[in-house]
ModelCIF file with pLDDT and N, C-alpha, C, O atoms, coordinates in Angstrom:
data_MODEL
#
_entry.id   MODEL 
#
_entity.id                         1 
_entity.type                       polymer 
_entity.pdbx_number_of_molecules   1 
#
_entity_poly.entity_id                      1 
_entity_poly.type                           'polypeptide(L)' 
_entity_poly.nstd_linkage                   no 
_entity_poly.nstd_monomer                   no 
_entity_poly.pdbx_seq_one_letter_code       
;(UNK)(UNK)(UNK)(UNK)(UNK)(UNK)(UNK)(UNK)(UNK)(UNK)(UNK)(UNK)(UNK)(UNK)(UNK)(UNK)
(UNK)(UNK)(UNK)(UNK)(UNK)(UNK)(UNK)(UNK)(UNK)(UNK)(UNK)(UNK)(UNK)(UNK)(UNK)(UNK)
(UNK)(UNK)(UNK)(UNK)(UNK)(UNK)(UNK)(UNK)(UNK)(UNK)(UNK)(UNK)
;
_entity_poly.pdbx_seq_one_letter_code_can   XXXXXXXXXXXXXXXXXXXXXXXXXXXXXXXXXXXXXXXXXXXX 
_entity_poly.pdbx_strand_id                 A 
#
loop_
_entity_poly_seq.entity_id 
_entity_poly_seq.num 
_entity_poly_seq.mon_id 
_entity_poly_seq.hetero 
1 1  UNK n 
1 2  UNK n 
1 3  UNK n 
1 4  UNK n 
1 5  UNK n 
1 6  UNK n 
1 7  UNK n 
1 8  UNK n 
1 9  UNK n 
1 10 UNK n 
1 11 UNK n 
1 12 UNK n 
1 13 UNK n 
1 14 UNK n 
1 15 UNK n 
1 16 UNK n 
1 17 UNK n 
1 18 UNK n 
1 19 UNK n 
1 20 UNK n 
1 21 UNK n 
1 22 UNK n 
1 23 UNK n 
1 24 UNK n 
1 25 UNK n 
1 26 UNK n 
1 27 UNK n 
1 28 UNK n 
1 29 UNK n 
1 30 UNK n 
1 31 UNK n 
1 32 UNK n 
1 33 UNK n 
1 34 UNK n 
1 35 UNK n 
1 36 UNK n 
1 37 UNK n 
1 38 UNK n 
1 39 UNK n 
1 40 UNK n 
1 41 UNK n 
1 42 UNK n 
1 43 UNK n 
1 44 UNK n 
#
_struct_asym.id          A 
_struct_asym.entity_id   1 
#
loop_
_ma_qa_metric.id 
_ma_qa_metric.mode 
_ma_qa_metric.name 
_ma_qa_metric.software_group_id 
_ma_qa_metric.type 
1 global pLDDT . pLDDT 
2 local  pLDDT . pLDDT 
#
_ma_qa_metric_global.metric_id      1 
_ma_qa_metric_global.metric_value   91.05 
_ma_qa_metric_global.model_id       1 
_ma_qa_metric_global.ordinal_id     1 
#
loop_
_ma_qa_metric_local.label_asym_id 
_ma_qa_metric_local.label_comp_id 
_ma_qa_metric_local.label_seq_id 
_ma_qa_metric_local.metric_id 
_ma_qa_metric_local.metric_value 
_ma_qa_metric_local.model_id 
_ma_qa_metric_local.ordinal_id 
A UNK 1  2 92.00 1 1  
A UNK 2  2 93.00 1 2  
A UNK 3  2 93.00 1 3  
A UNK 4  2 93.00 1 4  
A UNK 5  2 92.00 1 5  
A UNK 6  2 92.00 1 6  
A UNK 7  2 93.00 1 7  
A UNK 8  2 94.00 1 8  
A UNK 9  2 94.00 1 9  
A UNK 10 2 95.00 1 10 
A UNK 11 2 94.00 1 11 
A UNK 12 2 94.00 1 12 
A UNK 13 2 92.00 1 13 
A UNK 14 2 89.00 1 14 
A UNK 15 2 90.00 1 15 
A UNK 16 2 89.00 1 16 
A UNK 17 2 89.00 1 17 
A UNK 18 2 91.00 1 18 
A UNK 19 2 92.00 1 19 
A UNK 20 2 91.00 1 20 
A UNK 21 2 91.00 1 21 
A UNK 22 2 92.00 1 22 
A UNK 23 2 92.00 1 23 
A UNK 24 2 92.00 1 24 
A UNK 25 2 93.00 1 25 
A UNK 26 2 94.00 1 26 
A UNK 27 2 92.00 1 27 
A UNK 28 2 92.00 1 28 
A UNK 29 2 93.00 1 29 
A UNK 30 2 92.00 1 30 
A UNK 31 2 90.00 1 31 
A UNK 32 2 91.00 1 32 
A UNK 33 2 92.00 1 33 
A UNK 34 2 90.00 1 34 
A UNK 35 2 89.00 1 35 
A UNK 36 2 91.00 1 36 
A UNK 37 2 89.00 1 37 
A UNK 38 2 87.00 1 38 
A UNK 39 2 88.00 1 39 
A UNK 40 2 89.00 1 40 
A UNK 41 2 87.00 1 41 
A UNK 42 2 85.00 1 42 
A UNK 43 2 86.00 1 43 
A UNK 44 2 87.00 1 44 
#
loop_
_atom_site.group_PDB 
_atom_site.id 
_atom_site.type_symbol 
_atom_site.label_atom_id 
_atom_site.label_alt_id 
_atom_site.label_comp_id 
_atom_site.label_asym_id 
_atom_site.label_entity_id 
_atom_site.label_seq_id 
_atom_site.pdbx_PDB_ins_code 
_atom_site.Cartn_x 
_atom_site.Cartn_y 
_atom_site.Cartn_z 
_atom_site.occupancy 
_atom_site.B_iso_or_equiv 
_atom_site.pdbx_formal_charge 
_atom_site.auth_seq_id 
_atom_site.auth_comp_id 
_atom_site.auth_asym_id 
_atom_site.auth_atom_id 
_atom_site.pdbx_PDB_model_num 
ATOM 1   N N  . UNK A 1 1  ? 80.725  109.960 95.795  1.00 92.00 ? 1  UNK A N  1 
ATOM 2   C CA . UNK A 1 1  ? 80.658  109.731 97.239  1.00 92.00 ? 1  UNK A CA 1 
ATOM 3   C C  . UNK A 1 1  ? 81.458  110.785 97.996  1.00 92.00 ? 1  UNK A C  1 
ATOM 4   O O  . UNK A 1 1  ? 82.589  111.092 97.620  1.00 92.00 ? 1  UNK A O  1 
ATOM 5   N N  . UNK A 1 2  ? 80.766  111.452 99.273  1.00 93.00 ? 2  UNK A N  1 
ATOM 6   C CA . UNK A 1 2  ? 81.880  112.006 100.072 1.00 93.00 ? 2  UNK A CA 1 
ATOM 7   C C  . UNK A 1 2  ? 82.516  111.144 100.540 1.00 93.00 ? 2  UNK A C  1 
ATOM 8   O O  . UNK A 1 2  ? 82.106  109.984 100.589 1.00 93.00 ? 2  UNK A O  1 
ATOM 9   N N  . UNK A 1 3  ? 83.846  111.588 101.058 1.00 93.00 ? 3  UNK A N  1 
ATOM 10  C CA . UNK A 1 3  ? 84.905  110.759 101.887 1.00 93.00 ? 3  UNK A CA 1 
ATOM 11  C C  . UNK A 1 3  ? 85.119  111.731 103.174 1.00 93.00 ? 3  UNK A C  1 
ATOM 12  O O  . UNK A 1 3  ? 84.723  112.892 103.278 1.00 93.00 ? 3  UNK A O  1 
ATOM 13  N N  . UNK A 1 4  ? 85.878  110.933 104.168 1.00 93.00 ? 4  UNK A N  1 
ATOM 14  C CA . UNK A 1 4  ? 86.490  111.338 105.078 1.00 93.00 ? 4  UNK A CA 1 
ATOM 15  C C  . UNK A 1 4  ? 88.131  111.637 104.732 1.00 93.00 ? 4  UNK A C  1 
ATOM 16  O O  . UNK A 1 4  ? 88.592  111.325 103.634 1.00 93.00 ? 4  UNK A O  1 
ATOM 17  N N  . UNK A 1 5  ? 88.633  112.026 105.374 1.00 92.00 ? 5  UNK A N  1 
ATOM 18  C CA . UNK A 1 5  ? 90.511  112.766 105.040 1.00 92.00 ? 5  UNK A CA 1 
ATOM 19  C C  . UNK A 1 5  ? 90.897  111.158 105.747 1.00 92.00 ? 5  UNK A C  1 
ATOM 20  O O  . UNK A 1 5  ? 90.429  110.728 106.801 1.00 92.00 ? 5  UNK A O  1 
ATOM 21  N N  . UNK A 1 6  ? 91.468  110.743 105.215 1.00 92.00 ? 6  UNK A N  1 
ATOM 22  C CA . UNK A 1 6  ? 92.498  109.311 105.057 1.00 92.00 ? 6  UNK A CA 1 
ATOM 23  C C  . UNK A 1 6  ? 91.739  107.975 104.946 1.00 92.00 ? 6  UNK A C  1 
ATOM 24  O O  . UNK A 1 6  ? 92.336  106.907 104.815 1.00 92.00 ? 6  UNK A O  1 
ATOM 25  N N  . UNK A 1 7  ? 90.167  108.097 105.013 1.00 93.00 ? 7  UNK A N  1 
ATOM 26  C CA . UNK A 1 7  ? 89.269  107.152 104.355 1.00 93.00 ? 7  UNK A CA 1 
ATOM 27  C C  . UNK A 1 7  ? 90.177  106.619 102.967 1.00 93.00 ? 7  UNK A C  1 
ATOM 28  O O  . UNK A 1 7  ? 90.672  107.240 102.026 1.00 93.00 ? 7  UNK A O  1 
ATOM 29  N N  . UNK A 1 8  ? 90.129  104.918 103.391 1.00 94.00 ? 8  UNK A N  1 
ATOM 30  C CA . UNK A 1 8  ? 91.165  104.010 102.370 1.00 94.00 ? 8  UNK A CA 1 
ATOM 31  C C  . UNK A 1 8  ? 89.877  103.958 101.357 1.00 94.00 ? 8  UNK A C  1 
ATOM 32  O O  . UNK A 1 8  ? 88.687  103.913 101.668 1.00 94.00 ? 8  UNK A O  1 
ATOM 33  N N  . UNK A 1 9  ? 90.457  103.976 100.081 1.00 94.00 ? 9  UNK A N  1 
ATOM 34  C CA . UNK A 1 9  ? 89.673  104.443 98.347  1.00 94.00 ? 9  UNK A CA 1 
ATOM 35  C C  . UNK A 1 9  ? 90.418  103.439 97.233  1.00 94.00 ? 9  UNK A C  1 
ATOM 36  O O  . UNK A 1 9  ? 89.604  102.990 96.426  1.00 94.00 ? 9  UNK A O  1 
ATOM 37  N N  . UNK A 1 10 ? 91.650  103.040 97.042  1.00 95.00 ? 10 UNK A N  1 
ATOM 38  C CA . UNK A 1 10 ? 91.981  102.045 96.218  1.00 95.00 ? 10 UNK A CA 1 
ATOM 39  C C  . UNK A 1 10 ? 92.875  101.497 97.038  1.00 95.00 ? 10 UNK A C  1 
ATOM 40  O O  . UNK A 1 10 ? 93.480  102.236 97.814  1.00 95.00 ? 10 UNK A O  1 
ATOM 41  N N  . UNK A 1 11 ? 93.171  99.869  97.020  1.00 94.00 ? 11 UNK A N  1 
ATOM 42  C CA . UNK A 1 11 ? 94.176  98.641  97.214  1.00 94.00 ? 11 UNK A CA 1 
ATOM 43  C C  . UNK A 1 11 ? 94.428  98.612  95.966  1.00 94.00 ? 11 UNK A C  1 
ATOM 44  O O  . UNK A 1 11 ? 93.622  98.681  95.038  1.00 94.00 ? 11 UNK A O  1 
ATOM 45  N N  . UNK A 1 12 ? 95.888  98.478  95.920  1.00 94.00 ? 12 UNK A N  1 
ATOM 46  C CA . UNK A 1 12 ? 96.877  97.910  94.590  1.00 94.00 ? 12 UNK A CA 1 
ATOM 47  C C  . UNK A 1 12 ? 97.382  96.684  95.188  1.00 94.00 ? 12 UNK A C  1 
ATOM 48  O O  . UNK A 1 12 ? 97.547  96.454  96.386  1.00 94.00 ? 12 UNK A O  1 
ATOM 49  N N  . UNK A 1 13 ? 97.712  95.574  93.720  1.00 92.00 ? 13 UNK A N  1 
ATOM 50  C CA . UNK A 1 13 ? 98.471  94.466  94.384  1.00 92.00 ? 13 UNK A CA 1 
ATOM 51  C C  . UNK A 1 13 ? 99.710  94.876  95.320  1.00 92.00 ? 13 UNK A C  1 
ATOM 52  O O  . UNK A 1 13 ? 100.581 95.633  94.890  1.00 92.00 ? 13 UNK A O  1 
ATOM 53  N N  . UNK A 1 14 ? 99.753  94.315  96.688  1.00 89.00 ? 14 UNK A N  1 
ATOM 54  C CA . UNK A 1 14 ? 100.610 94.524  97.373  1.00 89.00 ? 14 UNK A CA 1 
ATOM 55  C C  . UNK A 1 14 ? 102.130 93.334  97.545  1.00 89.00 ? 14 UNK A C  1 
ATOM 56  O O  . UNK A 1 14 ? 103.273 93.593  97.920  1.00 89.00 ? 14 UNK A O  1 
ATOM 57  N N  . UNK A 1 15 ? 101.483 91.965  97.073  1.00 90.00 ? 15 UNK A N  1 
ATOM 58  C CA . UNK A 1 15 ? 102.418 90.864  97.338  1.00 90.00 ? 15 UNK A CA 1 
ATOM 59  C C  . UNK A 1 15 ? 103.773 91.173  97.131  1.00 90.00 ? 15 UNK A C  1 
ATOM 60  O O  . UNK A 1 15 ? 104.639 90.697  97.865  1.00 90.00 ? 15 UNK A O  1 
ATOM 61  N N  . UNK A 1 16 ? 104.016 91.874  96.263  1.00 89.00 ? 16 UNK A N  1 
ATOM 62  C CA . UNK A 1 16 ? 105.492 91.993  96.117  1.00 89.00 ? 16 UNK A CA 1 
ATOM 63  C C  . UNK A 1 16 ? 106.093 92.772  96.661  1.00 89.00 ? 16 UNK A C  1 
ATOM 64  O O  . UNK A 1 16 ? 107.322 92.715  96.672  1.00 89.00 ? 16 UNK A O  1 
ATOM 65  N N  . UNK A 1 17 ? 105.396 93.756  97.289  1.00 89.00 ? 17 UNK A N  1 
ATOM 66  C CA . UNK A 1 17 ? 105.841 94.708  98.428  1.00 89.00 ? 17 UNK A CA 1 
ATOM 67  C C  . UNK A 1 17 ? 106.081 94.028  99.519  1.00 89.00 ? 17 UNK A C  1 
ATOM 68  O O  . UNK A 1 17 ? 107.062 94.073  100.261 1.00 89.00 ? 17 UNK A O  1 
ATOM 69  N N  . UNK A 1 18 ? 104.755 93.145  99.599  1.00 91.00 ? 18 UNK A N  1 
ATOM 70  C CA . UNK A 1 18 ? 105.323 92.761  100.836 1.00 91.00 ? 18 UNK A CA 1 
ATOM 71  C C  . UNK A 1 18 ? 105.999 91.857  101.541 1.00 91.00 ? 18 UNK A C  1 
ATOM 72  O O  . UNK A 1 18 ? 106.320 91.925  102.728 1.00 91.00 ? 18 UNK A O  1 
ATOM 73  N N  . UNK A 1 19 ? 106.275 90.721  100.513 1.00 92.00 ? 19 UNK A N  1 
ATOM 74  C CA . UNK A 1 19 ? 107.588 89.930  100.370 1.00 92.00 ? 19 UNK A CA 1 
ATOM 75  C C  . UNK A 1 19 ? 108.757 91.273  100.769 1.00 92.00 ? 19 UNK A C  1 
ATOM 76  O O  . UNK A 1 19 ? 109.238 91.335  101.900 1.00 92.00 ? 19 UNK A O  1 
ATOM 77  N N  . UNK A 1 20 ? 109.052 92.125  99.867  1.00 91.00 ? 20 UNK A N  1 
ATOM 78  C CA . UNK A 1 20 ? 110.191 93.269  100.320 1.00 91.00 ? 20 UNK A CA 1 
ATOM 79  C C  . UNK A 1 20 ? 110.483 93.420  101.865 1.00 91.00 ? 20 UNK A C  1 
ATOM 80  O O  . UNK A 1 20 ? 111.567 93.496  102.444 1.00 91.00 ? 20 UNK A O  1 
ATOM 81  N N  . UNK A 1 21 ? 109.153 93.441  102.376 1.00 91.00 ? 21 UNK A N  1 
ATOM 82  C CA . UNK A 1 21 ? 108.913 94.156  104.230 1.00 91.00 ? 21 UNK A CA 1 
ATOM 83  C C  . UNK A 1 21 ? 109.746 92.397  104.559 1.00 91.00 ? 21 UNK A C  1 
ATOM 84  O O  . UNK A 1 21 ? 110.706 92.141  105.286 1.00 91.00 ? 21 UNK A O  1 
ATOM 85  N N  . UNK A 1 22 ? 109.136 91.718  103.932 1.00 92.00 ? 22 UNK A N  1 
ATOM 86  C CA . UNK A 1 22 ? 109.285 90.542  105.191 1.00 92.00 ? 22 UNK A CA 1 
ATOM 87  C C  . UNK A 1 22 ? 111.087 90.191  104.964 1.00 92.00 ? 22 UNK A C  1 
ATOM 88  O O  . UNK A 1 22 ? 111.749 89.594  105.813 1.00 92.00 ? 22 UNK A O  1 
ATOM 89  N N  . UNK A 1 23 ? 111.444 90.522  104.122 1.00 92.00 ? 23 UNK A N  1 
ATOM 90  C CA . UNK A 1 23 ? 113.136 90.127  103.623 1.00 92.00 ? 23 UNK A CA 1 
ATOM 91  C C  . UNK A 1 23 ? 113.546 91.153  104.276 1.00 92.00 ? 23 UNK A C  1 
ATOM 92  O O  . UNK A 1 23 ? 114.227 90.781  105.233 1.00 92.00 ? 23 UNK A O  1 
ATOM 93  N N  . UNK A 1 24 ? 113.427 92.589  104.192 1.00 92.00 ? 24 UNK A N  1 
ATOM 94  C CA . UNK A 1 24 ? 113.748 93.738  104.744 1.00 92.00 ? 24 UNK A CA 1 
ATOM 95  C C  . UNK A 1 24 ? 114.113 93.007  106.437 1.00 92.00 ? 24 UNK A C  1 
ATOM 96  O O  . UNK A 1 24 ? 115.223 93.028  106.969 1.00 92.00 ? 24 UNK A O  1 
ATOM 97  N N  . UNK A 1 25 ? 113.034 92.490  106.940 1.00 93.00 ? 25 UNK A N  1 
ATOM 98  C CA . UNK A 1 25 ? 112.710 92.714  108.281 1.00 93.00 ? 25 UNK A CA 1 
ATOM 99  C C  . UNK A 1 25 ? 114.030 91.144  109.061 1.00 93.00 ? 25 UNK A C  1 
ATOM 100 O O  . UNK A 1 25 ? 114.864 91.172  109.967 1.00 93.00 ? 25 UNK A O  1 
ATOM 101 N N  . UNK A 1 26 ? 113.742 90.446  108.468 1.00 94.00 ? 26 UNK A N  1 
ATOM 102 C CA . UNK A 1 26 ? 114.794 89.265  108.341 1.00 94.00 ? 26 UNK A CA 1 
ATOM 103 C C  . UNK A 1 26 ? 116.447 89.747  107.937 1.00 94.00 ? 26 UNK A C  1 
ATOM 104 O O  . UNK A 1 26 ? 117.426 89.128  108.354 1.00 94.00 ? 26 UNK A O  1 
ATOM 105 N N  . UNK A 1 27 ? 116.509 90.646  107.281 1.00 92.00 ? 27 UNK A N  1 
ATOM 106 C CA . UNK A 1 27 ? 118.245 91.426  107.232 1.00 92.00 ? 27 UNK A CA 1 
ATOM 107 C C  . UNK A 1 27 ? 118.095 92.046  108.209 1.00 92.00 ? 27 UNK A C  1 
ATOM 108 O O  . UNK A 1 27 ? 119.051 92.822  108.195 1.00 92.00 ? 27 UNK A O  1 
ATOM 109 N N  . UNK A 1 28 ? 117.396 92.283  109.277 1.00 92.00 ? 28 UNK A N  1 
ATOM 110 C CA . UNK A 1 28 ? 117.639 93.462  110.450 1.00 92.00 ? 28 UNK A CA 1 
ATOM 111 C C  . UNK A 1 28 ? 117.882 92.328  110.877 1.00 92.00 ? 28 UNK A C  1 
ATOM 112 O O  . UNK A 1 28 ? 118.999 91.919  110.563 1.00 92.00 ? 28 UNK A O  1 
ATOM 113 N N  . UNK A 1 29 ? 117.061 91.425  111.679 1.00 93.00 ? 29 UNK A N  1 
ATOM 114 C CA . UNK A 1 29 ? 117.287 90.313  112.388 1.00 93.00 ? 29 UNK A CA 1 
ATOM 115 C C  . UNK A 1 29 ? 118.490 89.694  112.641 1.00 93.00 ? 29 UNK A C  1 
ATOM 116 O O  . UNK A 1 29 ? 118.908 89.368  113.752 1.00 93.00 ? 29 UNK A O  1 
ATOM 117 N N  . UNK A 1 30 ? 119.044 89.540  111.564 1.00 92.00 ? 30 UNK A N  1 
ATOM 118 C CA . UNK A 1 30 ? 120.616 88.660  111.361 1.00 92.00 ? 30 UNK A CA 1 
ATOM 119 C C  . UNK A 1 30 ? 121.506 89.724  111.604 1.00 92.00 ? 30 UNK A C  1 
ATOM 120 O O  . UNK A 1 30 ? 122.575 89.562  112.193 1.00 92.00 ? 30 UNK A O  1 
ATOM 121 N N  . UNK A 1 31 ? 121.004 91.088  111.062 1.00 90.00 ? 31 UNK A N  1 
ATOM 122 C CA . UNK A 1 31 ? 122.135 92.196  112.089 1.00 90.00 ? 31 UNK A CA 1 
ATOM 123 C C  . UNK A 1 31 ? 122.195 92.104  112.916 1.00 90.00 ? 31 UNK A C  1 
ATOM 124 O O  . UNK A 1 31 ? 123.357 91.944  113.291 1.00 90.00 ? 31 UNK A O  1 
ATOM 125 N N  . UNK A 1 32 ? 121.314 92.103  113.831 1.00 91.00 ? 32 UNK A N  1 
ATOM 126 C CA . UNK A 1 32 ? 120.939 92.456  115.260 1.00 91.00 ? 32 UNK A CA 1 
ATOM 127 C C  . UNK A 1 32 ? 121.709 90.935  115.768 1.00 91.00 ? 32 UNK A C  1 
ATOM 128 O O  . UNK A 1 32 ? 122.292 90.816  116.845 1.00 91.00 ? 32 UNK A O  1 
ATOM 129 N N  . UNK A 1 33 ? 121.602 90.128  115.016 1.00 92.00 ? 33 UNK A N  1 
ATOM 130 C CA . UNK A 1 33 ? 122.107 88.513  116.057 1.00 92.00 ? 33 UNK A CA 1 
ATOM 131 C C  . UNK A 1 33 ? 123.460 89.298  115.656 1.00 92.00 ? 33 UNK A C  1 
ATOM 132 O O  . UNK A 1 33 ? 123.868 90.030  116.558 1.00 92.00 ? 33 UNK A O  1 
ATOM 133 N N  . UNK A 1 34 ? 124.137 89.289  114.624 1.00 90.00 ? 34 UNK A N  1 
ATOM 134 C CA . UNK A 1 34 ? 125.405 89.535  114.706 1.00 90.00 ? 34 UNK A CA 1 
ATOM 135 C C  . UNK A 1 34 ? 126.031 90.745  115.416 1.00 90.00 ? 34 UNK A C  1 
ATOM 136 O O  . UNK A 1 34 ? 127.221 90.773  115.731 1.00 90.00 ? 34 UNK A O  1 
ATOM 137 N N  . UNK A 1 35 ? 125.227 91.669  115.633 1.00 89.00 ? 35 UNK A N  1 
ATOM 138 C CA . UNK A 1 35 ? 126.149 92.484  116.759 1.00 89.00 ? 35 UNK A CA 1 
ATOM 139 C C  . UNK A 1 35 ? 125.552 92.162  118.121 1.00 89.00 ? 35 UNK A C  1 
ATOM 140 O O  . UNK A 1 35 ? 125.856 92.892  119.065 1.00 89.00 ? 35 UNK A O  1 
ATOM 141 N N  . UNK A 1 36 ? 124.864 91.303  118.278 1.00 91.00 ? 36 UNK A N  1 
ATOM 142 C CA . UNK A 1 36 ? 125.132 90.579  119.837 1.00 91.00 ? 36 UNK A CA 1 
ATOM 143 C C  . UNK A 1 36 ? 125.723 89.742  119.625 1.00 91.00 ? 36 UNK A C  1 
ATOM 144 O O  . UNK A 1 36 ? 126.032 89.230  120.701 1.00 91.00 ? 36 UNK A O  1 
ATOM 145 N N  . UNK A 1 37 ? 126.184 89.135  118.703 1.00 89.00 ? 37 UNK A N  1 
ATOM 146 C CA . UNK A 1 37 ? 127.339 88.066  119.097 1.00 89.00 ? 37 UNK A CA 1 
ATOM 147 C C  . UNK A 1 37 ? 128.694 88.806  119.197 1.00 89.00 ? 37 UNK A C  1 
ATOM 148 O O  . UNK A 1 37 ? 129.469 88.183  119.922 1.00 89.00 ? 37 UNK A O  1 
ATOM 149 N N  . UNK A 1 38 ? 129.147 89.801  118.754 1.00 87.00 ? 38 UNK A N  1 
ATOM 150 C CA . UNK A 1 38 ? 130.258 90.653  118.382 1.00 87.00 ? 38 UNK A CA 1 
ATOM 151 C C  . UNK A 1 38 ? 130.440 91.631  119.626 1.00 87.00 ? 38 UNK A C  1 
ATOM 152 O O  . UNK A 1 38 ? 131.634 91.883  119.787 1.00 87.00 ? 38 UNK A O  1 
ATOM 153 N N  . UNK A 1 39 ? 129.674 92.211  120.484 1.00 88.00 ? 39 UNK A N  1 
ATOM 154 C CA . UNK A 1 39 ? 129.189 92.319  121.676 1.00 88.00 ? 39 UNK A CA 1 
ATOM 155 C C  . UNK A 1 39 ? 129.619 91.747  122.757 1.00 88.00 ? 39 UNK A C  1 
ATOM 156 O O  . UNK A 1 39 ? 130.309 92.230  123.654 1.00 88.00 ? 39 UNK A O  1 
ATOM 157 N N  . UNK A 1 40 ? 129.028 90.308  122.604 1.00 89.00 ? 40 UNK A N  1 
ATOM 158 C CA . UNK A 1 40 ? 129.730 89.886  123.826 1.00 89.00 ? 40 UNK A CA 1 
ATOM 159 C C  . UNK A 1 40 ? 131.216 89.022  124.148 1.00 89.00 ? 40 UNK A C  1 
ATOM 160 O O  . UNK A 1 40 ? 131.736 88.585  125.174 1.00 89.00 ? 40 UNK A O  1 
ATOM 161 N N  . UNK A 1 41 ? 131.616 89.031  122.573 1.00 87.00 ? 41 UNK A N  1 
ATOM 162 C CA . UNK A 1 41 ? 132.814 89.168  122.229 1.00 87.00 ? 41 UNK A CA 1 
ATOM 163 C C  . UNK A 1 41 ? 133.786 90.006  122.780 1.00 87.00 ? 41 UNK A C  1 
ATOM 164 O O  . UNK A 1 41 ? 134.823 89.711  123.374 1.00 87.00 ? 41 UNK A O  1 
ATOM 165 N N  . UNK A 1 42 ? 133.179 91.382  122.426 1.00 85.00 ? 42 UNK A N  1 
ATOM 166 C CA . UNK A 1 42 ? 133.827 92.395  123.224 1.00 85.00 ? 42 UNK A CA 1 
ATOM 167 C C  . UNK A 1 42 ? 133.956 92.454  124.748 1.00 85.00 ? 42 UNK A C  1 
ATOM 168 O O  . UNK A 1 42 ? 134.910 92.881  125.398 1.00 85.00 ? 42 UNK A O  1 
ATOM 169 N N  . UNK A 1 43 ? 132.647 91.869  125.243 1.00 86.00 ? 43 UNK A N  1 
ATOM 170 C CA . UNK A 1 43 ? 133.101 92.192  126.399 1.00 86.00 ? 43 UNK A CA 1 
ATOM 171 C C  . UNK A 1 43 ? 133.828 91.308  127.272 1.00 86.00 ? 43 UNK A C  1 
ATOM 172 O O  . UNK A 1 43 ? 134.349 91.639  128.337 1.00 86.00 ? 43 UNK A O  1 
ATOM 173 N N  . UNK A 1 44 ? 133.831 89.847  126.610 1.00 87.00 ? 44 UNK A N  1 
ATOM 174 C CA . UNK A 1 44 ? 135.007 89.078  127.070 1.00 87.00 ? 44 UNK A CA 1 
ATOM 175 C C  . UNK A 1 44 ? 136.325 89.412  126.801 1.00 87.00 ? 44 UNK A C  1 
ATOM 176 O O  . UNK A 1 44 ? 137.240 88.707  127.229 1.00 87.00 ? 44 UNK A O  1 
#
């Protein structure tokens, strides 16, 4: 077959990657609450 330049050609199992993204994305979260709580700490 021809293809096009970035035409998608194989999916690999992704689940466990993407469990990674969603834990990844949940440790930013709880950063982010904790330096707004630390924040307005400061500015009191």
């Amino acid at each position: 077959q021809f293809v096009k330049a970035g035409e998608l050609m194989f999916t690999l199992d992704d689940r466990s990657d993407r469990a990674n993204v969603d834990q990844a994305q949940a440790q930013v979260a709880r950063d982010q609450a904790a330096l707004a709580d630390l924040e307005r700490q400061h500015k009191r």
